[in-house]
Structures are given as structure tokens and as C-alpha cells.
Protein backbone atom coordinates (compact mmCIF):
# COMPACT_ATOMS: atom_id res chain seq x y z
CA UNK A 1 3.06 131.03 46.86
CA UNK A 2 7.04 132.12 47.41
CA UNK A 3 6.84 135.60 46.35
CA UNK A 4 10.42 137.93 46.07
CA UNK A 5 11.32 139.23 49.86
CA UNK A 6 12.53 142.26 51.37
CA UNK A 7 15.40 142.64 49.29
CA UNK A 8 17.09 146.12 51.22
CA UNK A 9 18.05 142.99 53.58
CA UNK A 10 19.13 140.59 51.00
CA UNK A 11 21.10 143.22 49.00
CA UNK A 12 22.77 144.39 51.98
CA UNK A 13 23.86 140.74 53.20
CA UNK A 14 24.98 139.70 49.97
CA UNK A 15 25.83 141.03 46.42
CA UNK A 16 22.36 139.82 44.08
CA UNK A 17 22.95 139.66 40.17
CA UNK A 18 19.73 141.52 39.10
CA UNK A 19 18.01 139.81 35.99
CA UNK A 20 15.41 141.86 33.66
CA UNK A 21 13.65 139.94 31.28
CA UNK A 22 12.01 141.02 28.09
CA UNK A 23 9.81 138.21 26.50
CA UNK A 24 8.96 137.46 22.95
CA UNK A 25 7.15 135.32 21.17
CA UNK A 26 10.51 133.82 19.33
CA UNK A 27 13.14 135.35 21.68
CA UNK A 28 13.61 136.92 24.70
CA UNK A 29 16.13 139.33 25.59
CA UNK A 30 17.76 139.55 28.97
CA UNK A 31 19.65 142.03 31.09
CA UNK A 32 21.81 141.52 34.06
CA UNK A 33 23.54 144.20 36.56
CA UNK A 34 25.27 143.41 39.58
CA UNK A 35 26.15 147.37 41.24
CA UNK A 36 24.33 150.57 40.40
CA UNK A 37 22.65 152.38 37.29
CA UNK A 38 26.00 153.27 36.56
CA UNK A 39 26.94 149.93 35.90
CA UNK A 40 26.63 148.85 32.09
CA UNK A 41 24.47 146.10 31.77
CA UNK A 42 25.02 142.41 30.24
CA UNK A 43 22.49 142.21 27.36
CA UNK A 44 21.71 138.66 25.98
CA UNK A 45 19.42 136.94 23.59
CA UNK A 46 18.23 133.72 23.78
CA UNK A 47 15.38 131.86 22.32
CA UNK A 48 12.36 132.07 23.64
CA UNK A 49 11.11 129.25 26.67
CA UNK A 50 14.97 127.58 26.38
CA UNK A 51 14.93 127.47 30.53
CA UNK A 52 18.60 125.50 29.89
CA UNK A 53 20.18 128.71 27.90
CA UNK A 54 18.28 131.08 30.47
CA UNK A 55 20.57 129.07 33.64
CA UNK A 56 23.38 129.42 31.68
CA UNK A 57 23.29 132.62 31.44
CA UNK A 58 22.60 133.30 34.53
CA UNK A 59 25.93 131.03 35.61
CA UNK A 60 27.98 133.03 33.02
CA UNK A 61 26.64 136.68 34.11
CA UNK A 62 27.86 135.56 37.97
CA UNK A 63 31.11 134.55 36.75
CA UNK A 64 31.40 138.13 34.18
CA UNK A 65 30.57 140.40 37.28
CA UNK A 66 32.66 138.53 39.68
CA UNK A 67 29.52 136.92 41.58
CA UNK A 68 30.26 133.72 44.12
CA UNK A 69 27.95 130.64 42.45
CA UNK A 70 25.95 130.45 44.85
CA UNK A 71 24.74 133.85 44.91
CA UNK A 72 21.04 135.26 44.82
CA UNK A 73 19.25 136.44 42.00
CA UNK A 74 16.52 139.06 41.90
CA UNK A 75 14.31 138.82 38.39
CA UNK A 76 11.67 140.46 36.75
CA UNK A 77 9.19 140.31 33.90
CA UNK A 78 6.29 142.01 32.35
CA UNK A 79 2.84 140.38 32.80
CA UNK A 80 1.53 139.29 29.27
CA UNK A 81 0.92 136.55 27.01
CA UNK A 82 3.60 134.02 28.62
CA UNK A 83 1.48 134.26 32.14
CA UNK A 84 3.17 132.55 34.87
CA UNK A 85 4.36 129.49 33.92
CA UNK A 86 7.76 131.20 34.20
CA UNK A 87 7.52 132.82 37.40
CA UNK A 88 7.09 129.11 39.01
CA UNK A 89 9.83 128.22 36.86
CA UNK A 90 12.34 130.85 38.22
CA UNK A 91 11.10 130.59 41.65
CA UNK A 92 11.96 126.31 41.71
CA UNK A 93 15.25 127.06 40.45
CA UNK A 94 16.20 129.65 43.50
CA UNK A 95 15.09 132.79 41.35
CA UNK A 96 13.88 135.54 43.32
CA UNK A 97 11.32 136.65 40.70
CA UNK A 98 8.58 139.66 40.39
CA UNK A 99 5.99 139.80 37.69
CA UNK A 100 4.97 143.61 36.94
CA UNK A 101 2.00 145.21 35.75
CA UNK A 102 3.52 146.76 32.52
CA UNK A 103 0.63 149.60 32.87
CA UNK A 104 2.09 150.68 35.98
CA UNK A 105 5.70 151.31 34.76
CA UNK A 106 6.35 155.39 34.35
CA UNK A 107 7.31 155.82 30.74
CA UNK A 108 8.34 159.06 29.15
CA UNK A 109 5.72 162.10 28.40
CA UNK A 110 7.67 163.51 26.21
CA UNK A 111 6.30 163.31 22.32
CA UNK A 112 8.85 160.81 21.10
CA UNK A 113 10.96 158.57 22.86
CA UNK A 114 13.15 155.90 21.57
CA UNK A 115 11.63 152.27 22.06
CA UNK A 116 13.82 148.93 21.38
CA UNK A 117 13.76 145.62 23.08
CA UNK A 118 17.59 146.41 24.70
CA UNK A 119 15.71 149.94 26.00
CA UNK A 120 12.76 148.42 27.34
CA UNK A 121 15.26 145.45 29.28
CA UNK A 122 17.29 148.30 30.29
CA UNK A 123 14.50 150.25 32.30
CA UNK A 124 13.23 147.36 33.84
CA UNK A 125 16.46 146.57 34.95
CA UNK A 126 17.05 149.96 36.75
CA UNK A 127 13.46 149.73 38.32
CA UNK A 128 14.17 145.95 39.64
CA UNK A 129 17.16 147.83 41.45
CA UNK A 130 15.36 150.72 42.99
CA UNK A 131 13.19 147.65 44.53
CA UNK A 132 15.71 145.88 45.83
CA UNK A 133 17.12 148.72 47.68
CA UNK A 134 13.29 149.05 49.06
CA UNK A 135 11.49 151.48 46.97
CA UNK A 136 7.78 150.11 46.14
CA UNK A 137 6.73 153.06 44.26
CA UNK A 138 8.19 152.40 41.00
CA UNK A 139 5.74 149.93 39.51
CA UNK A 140 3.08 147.68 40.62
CA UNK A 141 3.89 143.99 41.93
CA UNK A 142 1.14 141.51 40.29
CA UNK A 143 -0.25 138.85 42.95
CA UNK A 144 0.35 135.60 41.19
CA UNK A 145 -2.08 133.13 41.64
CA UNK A 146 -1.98 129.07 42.37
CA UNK A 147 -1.66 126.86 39.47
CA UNK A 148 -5.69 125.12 41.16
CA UNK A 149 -6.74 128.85 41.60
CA UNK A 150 -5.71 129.29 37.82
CA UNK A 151 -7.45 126.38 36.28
CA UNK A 152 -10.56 127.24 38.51
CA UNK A 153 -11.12 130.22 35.87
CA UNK A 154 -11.67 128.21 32.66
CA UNK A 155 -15.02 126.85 32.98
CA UNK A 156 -16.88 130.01 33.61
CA UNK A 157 -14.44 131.82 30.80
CA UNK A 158 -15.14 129.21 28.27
CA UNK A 159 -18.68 129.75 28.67
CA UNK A 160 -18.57 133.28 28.20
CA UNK A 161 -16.88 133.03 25.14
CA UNK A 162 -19.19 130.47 23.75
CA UNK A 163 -21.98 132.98 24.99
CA UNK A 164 -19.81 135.57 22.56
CA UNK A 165 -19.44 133.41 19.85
CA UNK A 166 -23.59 132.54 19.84
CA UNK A 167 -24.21 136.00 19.99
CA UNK A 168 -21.55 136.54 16.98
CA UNK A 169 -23.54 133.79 14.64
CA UNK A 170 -27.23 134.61 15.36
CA UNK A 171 -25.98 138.51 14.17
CA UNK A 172 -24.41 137.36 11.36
CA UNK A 173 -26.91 135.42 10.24
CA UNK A 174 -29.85 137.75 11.11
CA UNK A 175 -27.09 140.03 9.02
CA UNK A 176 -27.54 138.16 6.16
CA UNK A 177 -31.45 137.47 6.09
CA UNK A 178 -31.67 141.54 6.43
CA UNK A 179 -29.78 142.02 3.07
CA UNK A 180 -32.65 140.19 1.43
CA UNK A 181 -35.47 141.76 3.66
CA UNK A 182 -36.15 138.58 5.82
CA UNK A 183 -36.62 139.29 9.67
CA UNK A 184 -37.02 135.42 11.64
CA UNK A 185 -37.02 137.14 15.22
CA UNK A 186 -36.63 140.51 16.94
CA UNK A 187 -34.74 138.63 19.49
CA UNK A 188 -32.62 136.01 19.22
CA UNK A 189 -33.39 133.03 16.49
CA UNK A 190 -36.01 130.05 16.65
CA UNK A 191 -34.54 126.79 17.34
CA UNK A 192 -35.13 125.35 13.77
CA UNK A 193 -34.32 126.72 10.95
CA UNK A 194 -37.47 127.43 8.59
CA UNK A 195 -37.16 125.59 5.68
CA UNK A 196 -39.88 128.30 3.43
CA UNK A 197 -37.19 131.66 3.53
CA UNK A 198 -38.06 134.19 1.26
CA UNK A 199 -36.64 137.02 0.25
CA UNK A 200 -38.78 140.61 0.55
CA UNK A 201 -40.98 139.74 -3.24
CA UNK A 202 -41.31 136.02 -2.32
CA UNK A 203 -38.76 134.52 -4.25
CA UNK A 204 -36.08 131.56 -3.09
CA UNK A 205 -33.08 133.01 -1.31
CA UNK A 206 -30.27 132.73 -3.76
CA UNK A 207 -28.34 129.23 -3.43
CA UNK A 208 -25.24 130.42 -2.02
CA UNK A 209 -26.55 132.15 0.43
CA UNK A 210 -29.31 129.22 1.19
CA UNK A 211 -26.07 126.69 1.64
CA UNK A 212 -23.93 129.69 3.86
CA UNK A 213 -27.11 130.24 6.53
CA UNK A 214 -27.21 126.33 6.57
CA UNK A 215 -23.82 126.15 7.47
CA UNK A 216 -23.74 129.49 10.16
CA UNK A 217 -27.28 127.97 11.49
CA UNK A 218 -25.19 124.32 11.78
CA UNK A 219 -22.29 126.34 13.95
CA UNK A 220 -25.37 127.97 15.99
CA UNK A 221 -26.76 124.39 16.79
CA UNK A 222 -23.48 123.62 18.27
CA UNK A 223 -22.20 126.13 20.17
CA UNK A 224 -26.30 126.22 21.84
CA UNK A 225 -25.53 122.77 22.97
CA UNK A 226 -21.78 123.37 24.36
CA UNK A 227 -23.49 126.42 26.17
CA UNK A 228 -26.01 124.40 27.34
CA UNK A 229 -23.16 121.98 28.16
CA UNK A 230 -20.97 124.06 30.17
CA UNK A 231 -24.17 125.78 32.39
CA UNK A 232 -24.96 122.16 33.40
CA UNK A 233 -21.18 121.47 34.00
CA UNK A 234 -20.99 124.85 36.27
CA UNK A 235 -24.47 123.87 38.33
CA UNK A 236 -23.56 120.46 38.84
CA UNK A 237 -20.15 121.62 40.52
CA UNK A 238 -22.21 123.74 43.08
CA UNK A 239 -24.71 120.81 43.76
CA UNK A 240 -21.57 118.54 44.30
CA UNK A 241 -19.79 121.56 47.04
CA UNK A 242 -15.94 119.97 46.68
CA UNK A 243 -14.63 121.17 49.96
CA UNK A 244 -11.31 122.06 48.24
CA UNK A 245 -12.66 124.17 45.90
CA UNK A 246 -13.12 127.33 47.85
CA UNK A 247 -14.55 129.23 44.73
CA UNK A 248 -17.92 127.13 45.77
CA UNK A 249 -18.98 128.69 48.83
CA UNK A 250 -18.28 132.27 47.84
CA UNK A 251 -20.56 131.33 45.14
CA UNK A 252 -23.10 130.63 47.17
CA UNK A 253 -23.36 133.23 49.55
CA UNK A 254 -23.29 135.85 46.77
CA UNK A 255 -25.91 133.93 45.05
CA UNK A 256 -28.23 134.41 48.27
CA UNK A 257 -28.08 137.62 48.08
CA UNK A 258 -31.34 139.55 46.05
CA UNK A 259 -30.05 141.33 42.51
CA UNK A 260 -26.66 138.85 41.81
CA UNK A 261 -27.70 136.15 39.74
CA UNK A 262 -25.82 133.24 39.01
CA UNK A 263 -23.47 134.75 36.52
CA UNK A 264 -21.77 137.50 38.22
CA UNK A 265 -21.90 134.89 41.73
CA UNK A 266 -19.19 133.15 39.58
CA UNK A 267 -17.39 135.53 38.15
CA UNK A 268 -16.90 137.37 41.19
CA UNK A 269 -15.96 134.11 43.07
CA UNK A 270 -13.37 133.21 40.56
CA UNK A 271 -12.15 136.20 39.14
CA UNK A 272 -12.21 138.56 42.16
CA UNK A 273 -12.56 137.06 45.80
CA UNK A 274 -11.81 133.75 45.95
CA UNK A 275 -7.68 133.84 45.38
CA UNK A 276 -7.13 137.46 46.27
CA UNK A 277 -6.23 138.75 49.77
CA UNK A 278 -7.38 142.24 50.09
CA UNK A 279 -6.07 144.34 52.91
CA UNK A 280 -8.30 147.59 52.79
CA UNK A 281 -11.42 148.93 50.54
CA UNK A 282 -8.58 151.11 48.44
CA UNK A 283 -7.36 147.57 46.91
CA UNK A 284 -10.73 146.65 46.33
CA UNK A 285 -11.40 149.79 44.21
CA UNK A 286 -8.03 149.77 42.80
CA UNK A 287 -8.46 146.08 41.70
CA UNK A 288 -11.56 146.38 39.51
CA UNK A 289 -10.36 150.10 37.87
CA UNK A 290 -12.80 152.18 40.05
CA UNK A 291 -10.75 154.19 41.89
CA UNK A 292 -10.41 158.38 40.52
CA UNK A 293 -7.67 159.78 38.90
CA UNK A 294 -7.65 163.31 40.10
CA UNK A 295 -4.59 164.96 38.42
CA UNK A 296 -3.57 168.34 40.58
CA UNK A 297 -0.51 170.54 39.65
CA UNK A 298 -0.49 174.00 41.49
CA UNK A 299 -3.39 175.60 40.72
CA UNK A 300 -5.02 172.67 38.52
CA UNK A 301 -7.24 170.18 39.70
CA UNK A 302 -8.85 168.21 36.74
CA UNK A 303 -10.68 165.04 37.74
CA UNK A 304 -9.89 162.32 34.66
CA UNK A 305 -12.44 159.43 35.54
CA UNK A 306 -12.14 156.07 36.42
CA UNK A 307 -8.78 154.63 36.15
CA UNK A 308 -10.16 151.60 34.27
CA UNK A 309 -7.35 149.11 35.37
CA UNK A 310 -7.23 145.78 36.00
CA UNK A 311 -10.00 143.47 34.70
CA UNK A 312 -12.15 145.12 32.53
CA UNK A 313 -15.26 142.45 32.18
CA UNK A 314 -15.40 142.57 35.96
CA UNK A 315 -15.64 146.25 35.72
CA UNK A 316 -18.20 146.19 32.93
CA UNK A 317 -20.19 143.53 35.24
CA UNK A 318 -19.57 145.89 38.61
CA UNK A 319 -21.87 148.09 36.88
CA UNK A 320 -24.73 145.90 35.54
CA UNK A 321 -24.73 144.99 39.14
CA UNK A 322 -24.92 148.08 40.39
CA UNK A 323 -28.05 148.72 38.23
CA UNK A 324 -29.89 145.26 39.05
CA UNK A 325 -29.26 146.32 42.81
CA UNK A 326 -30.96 149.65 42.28
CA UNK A 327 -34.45 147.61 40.78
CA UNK A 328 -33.92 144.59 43.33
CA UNK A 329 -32.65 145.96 46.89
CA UNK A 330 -34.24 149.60 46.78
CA UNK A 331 -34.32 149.28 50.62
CA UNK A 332 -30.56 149.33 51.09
CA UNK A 333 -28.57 152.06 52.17
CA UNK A 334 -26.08 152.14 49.22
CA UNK A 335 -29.43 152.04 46.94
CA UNK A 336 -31.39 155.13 48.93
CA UNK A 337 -28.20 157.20 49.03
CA UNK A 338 -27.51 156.78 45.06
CA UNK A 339 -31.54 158.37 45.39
CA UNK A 340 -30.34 161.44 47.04
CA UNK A 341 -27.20 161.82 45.56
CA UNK A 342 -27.80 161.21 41.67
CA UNK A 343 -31.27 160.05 40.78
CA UNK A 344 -32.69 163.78 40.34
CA UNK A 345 -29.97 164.83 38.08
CA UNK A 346 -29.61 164.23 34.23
CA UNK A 347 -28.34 161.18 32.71
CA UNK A 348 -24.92 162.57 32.61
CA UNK A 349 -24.72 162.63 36.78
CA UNK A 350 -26.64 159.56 37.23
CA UNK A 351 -23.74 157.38 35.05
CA UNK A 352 -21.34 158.92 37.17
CA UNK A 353 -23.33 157.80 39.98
CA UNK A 354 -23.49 154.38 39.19
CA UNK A 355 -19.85 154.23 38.65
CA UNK A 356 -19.81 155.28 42.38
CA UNK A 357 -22.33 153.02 43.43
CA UNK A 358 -20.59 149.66 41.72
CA UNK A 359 -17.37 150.84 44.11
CA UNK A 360 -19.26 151.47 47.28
CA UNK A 361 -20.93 147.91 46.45
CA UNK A 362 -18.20 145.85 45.35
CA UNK A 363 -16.46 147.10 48.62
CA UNK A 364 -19.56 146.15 50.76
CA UNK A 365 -19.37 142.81 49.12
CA UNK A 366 -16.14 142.38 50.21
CA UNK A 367 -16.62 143.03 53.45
CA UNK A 368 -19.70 140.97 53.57
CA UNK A 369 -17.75 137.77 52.12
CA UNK A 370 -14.98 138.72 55.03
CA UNK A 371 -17.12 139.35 58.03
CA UNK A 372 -20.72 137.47 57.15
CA UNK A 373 -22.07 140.85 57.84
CA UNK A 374 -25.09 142.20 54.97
CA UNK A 375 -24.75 145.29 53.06
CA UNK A 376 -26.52 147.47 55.59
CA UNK A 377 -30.55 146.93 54.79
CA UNK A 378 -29.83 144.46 51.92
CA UNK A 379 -31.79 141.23 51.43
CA UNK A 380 -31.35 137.25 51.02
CA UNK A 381 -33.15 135.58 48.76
CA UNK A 382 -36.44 134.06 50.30
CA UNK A 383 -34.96 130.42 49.93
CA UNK A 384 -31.59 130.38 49.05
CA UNK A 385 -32.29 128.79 45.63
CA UNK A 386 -29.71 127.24 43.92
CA UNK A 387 -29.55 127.16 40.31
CA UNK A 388 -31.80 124.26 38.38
CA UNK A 389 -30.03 122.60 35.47
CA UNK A 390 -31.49 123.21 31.79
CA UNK A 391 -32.30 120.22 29.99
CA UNK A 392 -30.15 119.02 27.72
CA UNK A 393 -30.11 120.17 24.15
């Protein structure tokens, strides 16, 4: 993927029209500067995904600050809603483009601070200039991913919001049987509905809310069988083993592995370490939000937590993991030093511990997946079994 060079070099070749842009939903508003802050910018709105009004733009911002045609342009966006479609865009048409992580962006501490569209293209402009000259620091460049790396994702997300949305109807409708004094199952709901409910004397449940559980138990039946659908879908792709689909063997050598099921084999694969090219255990941490924040000014040194950045259902599956490898691998190193260093304490040290101990093992996994090496004194499965597919609904 063309990503934005070194532009220090590029600036100091040629002059670059710097482009900010600040996307809406019906327009976006964009900012151009050719010299330093000092420079007023060129503020412009145009409507929102009109590619032919953004070029022209572009043409008649070269011309206003005195530009050759031909001459590069350095972009930038915040990542949101719009994804990436546009950052291909700008890069096919010659655009030098950046996408930023808008959390990473220093804003004012101050109480109040003015906010408009025009402000917010404004800053971004003056950071897109401190990068071209060659300073990193000011925000944090997203890693875009392929267009196949992209569409890789959906199957697995679809299912988990289907899983979401069965989870949503069977508690709405045990919701409903409660306000009546009706309890079908302590987990979960039976397959059928029974056609003899009664409320908490013995009487008929009253009509509408007979025909509203028969139409919230008809949704249920559905999204089971989709669910069912897309877990057969998912298994069949690993039996098949495309060899250019390089989420599949990831997903296989996780899955070997005792305490990672199925689930988090895939999400890791697609989500986490199948499109992303780590250099060091810091981006690793940094990646999934569980690095520290440790906040020191002169004499203060206050540890805030976790920085809780980046995905946030990887996170929230980093440490279900980290518990399942407690119970499953209690042989490993990473498991027998969580032992000594948190099990005898309250429950207060031993979630901070497993905080810790989803880090230490998302890093080991890592390095496992790059160097074939185990987590020292983990174990494989005693097979290698690969998933069975459920019978249809």
C-alpha cells in the first residue's frame, strides 16, 4: 500500500500545497497552505464525496498560491465513519495522503476552547506541516489496510453481531415473561416456543403480549439459523485453506494452541496479526490499549491505567484469554509468574494482574506467530482439532 513519504525531502525539493480535510456527512470542509503557520489558509466547502469539486480545488488552490500544476500535494484526514475509501482515492490521483488517529491529536486542556469545523481544518492543517518538515510526534499515522485484508473482517464481524442481536431478543423476551412471573430457562431459551404460557396465577398471557413474544420468538428463530449459518460459513473456509487468504493459517496455529478456542483464533487472525506489521512488543501493547499511562510532573508520579486505545473488543477478548490461559496452560511461565505476582492478593491486585498478563501474552503470541517458537512451557492441543460444523438449523 503507497503510504505518504519522507516529506523533509519532498518539501525541500519542491514547494507541496498542503491539504487538510474535515469530513461530514453532507459536506466537507477543506484547507490548503502552501508556506508556514503564518500563512492564512484557503478554506473551502464542498459537498461531501464530490471527488470532481475536491480536484478542482485542488487545481485552483495551486494556481491562488502561485503553485506550478504539476506540483505535489501532501493531505490529511481524520479516521472515522468515511474509512478509507478516500485515502485510495487521493493516493490514485497523485495525493500524498495520511489518515490520523483523531485520539492522538493534542487538543487544548484548558476548560473551554472554541470548536468549529474551519478550527478543527485549521489545526490539522498546521500539524500536516510540522510532518512534512519531519516531526512524527504530533499525532499518530493509522496503518491502512488492503481493500482483500478489509473485506476479510466481515464474516467473523457479522457473526458477532448476530451473536449480539440473539443475545438482545432472548433478554427481551425473557424481559417480558418476567413482568408476568413466567421463567422458561435460567439460561438461554428452549428451541420451541411452549404453546401452554401462563402467567404467575395460571391465567392466559394477555393477547398482545401473546402476539409480541410470537413475533420476538419469530426474530430469535432467524437470527439462530443465520448464526448457525455464518459458523458453518467460517469452518468451511478453514477446511477449504485458500492459499491467498493468509488470515487461514494464523488461524490455525492459534487454534492449536490449549486455552484459544475458535473464536478469539479468528478474531486475532483478522483483526490483529494477519495485516499488521509489528516492529517491537511496544506496538503490540500499544495496538490493543494495554500499554500504562504513567503521568509524572516534578514531584508527581500518578499511574492512570490502561490507555484503552485502539480496538476495544480485542482488548475486552485479550483478557478473557488471559483468564482461560490461567485454567488451561497452568504450566506456562506467563501463567506461574501471574501465581507469584498477583494470585495471593485481593481481587483488586489480581484484575490488575490480568491486565498485565493479557499484554505479556498477546506479546508472546506475537512472537510465537513470527518465530514458530511456543510461549515458554505452553501446550498444543493433543490433535490439532479443527473445528466440526453444527448441523444445520
Amino acid at each position: 500500500m503507497p503510504t505518504m513519504t519522507t516529506h523533509g525531502s519532498l518539501a525541500a525539493n519542491r514547494p507541496t500545497l498542503l491539504l487538510a480535510l474535515d469530513l461530514g456527512n453532507t459536506t466537507w470542509k477543506l484547507g490548503f497552505r502552501a508556506g508556514g503557520p503564518a500563512q492564512p489558509p484557503r478554506i473551502r466547502t464542498i459537498p461531501a464525496r464530490d471527488l470532481g469539486a475536491l480536484q478542482r480545488e485542488i487545481v485552483a488552490a495551486k494556481r491562488r498560491f502561485g503553485l506550478a500544476p504539476d506540483a505535489p500535494v501532501a493531505s490529511c484526514f481524520e479516521a472515522g465513519r468515511d474509512g478509507f475509501w478516500l485515502h485510495r482515492a487521493l493516493i490514485g490521483h497523485g495525493v500524498q495522503n495520511v489518515v490520523v488517529d483523531s485520539c492522538s491529536i493534542d487538543r487544548p486542556v484548558r476548560g473551554r476552547s472554541a470548536k468549529s469545523d474551519r478550527l478543527d481544518t485549521t489545526a490539522l492543517l498546521d500539524k500536516l506541516g510540522h510532518h512534512v518538515d519531519g516531526n512524527q510526534r504530533g499525532w499518530s499515522v493509522v496503518h491502512v489496510p488492503s481493500v482483500a485484508d478489509e473485506d476479510r473482517r466481515h464474516l467473523h464481524r457479522e457473526l458477532t453481531t448476530m451473536t449480539w442481536e440473539r443475545t438482545r431478543l432472548v433478554n427481551r423476551i425473557k424481559g417480558l415473561l418476567a413482568l408476568h412471573g413466567v421463567v422458561l430457562a435460567r439460561r438461554g431459551l428452549p428451541r420451541h416456543l411452549p404453546v401452554d404460557l401462563a402467567t404467575w396465577n395460571g391465567s392466559a398471557l394477555p393477547p398482545e403480549l401473546a402476539a409480541r413474544i410470537r413475533r420476538e420468538w419469530r426474530r430469535l428463530v432467524f437470527v439462530r439459523r443465520e448464526v448457525l449459518a455464518l459458523i458453518r460459513e467460517r469452518r468451511e473456509r478453514l477446511r477449504q485453506n485458500d492459499p491467498a487468504d493468509p488470515t487461514l493459517p494464523i488461524v490455525r496455529r492459534l487454534f492449536a494452541l490449549r486455552a484459544i478456542g475458535e473464536v478469539s483464533a479468528w478474531v486475532y487472525a483478522s483483526e490483529f496479526f494477519a495485516w499488521r506489521q509489528f516492529r517491537n512488543r511496544r506496538q503490540v501493547g500499544a495496538a490493543a490499549g494495554l500499554c500504562s499511562t504513567r503521568r509524572m510532573s516534578g514531584d508527581l508520579a500518578q499511574e492512570q491505567g490502561i490507555s484503552k486505545t485502539g480496538n476495544r473488543y480485542l482488548r475486552a477478548l485479550a483478557i478473557e484469554l488471559a483468564w482461560s490461559w490461567l485454567r488451561r496452560q497452568p504450566k506456562s511461565a506467563l501463567s506461574e509468574w501471574y501465581q507469584r505476582r498477583f494470585a495471593t492478593g485481593g481481587a483488586r491486585l489480581r484484575r490488575i494482574g490480568i491486565v498485565a498478563l493479557a499484554r505479556k501474552l498477546l506479546i508472546a503470541l506475537w512472537r510465537y506467530l513470527e518465530t514458530g517458537q511456543l510461549p515458554t512451557g505452553a501446550e498444543l492441543k493433543p490433535d490439532r482439532p479443527t473445528p466440526r460444523c453444527p448441523a444445520p438449523a
